[in-house]
Protein backbone atom coordinates (compact mmCIF):
# COMPACT_ATOMS: atom_id res chain seq x y z
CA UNK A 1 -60.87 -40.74 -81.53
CA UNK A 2 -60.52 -42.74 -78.41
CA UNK A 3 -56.94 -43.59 -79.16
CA UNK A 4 -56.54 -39.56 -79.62
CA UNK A 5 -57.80 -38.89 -76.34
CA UNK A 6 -56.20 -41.75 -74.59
CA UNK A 7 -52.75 -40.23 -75.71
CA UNK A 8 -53.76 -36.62 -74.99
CA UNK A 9 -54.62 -37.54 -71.03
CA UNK A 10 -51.26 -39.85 -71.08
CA UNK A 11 -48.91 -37.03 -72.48
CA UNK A 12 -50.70 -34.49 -69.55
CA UNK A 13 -50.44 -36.94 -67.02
CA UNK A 14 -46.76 -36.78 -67.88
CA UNK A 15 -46.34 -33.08 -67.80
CA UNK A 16 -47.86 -32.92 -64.61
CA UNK A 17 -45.13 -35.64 -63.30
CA UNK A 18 -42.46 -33.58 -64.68
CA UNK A 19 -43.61 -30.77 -63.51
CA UNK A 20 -43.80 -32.04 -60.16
CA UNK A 21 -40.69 -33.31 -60.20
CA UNK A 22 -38.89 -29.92 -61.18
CA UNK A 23 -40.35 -28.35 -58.03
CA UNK A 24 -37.77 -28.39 -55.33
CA UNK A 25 -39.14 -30.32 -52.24
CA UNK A 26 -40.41 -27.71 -49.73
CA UNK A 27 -37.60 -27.46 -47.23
CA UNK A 28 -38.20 -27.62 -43.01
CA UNK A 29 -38.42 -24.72 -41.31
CA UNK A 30 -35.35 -25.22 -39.54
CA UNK A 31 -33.14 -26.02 -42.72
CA UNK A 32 -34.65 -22.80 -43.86
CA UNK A 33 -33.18 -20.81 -41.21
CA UNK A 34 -29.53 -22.90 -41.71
CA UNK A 35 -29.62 -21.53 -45.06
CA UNK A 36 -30.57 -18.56 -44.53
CA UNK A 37 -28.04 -17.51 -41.73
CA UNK A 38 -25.47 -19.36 -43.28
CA UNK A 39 -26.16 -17.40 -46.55
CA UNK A 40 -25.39 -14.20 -44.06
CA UNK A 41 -22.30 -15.21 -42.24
CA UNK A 42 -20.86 -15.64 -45.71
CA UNK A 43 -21.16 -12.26 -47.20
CA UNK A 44 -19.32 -11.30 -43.67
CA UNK A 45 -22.73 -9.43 -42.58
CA UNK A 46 -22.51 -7.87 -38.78
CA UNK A 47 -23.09 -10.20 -35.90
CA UNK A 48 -25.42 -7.13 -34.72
CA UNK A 49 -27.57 -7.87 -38.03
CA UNK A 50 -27.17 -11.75 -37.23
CA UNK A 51 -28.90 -11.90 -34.33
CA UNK A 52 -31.78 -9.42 -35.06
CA UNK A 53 -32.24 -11.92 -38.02
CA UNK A 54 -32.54 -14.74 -35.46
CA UNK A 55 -35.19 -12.21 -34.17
CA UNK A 56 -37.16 -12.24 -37.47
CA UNK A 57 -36.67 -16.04 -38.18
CA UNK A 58 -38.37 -16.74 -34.72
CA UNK A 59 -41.12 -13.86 -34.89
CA UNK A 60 -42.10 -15.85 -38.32
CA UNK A 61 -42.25 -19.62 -36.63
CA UNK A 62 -44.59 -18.37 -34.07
CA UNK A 63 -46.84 -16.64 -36.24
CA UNK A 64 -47.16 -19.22 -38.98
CA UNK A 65 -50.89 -20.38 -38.56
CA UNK A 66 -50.22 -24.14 -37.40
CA UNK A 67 -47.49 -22.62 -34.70
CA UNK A 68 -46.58 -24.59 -31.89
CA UNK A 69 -44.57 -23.36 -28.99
CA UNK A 70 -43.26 -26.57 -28.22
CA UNK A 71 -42.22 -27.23 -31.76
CA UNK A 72 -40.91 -23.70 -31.69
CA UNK A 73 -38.67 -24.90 -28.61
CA UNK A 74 -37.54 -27.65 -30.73
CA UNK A 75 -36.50 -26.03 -33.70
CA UNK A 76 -34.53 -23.53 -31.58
CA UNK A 77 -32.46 -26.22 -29.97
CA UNK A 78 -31.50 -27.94 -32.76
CA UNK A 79 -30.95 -24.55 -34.66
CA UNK A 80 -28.28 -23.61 -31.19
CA UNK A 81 -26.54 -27.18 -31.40
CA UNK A 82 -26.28 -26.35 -35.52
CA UNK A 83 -24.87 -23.42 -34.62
CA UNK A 84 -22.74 -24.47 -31.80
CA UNK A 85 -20.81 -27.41 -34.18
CA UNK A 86 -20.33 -24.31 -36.98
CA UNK A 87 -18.85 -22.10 -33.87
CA UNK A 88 -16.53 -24.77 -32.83
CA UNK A 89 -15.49 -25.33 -37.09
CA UNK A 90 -14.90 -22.11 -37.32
CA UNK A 91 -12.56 -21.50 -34.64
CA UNK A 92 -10.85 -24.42 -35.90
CA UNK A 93 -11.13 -22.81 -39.20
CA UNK A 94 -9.52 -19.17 -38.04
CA UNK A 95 -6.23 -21.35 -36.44
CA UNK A 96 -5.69 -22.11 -39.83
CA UNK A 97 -5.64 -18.74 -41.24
CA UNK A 98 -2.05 -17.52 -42.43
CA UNK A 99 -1.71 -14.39 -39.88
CA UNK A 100 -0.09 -12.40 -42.60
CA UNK A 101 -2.77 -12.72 -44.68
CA UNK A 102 -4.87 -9.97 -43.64
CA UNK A 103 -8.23 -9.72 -45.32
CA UNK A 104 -8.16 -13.70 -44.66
CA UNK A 105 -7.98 -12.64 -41.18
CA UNK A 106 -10.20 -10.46 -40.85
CA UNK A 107 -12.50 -12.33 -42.98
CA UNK A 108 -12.40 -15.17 -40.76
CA UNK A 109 -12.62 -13.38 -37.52
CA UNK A 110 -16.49 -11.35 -38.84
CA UNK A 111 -17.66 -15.04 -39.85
CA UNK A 112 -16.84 -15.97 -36.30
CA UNK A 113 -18.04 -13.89 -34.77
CA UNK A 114 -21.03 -13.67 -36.63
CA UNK A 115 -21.49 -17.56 -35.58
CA UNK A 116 -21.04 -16.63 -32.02
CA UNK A 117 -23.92 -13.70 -32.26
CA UNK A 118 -26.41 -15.78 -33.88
CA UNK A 119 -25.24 -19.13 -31.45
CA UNK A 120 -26.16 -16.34 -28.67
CA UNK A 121 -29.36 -14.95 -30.22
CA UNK A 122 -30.65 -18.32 -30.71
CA UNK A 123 -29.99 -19.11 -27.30
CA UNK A 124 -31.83 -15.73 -26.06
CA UNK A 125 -34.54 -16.97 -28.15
CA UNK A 126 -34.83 -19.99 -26.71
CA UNK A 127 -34.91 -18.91 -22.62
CA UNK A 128 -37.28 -15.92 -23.51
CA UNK A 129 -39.83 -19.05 -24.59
């Protein structure tokens, strides 16, 4: 009976492990964002929508419960010098674009500018701290 029980606690003690191990690792705040705008600027949505989303993404860091103004500050300076180095990609990005491709063209030119919008929300965000 002992042996039983020994191998019944083992075999839940491994579930439990596995199970842990299948969860994803709870991401940072900040990498949250990332995903979450870079998610956006690639379905091409409006750099109008962008930066009310930076709106959102900010309204939710300061009201989490453990919210620190300071750490708030941080995040949004690292999110603008993300967004800054994706800004400066993608105009590198658009010079590449065959101009007679059109939808490339146009394509490139919203995700831009989408980059630029949320670049300038974040820094809005940031100076109205």
């Amino acid at each position: 009976m002992e042996n039983k029980t020994r191998i019944c606690y083992s075999a839940a003690i491994n579930r439990r492990m596995v199970m842990a191990a299948r969860r994803p690792a709870a991401l940072r705040p900040l990498d949250a964002a990332l995903m979450r705008l870079q998610a956006m600027a690639a379905r091409g949505v409006q750099p109008a929508r962008m930066g009310r989303e930076v709106g959102i993404i900010v309204a939710e860091w300061l009201d989490a419960p453990d919210a620190d103004p300071d750490d708030v500050r941080s995040r949004l300076d690292e999110l603008r010098e993300q967004l800054a180095a994706g800004v400066l990609d993608a105009e590198e990005q658009v010079s590449y674009v065959d101009p007679e491709e059109t939808g490339a063209v146009k394509q490139a030119g919203t995700t831009l500018a989408a980059l630029v919008a949320t670049r300038d929300a974040v820094e809005q965000a940031r100076d109205a701290l």
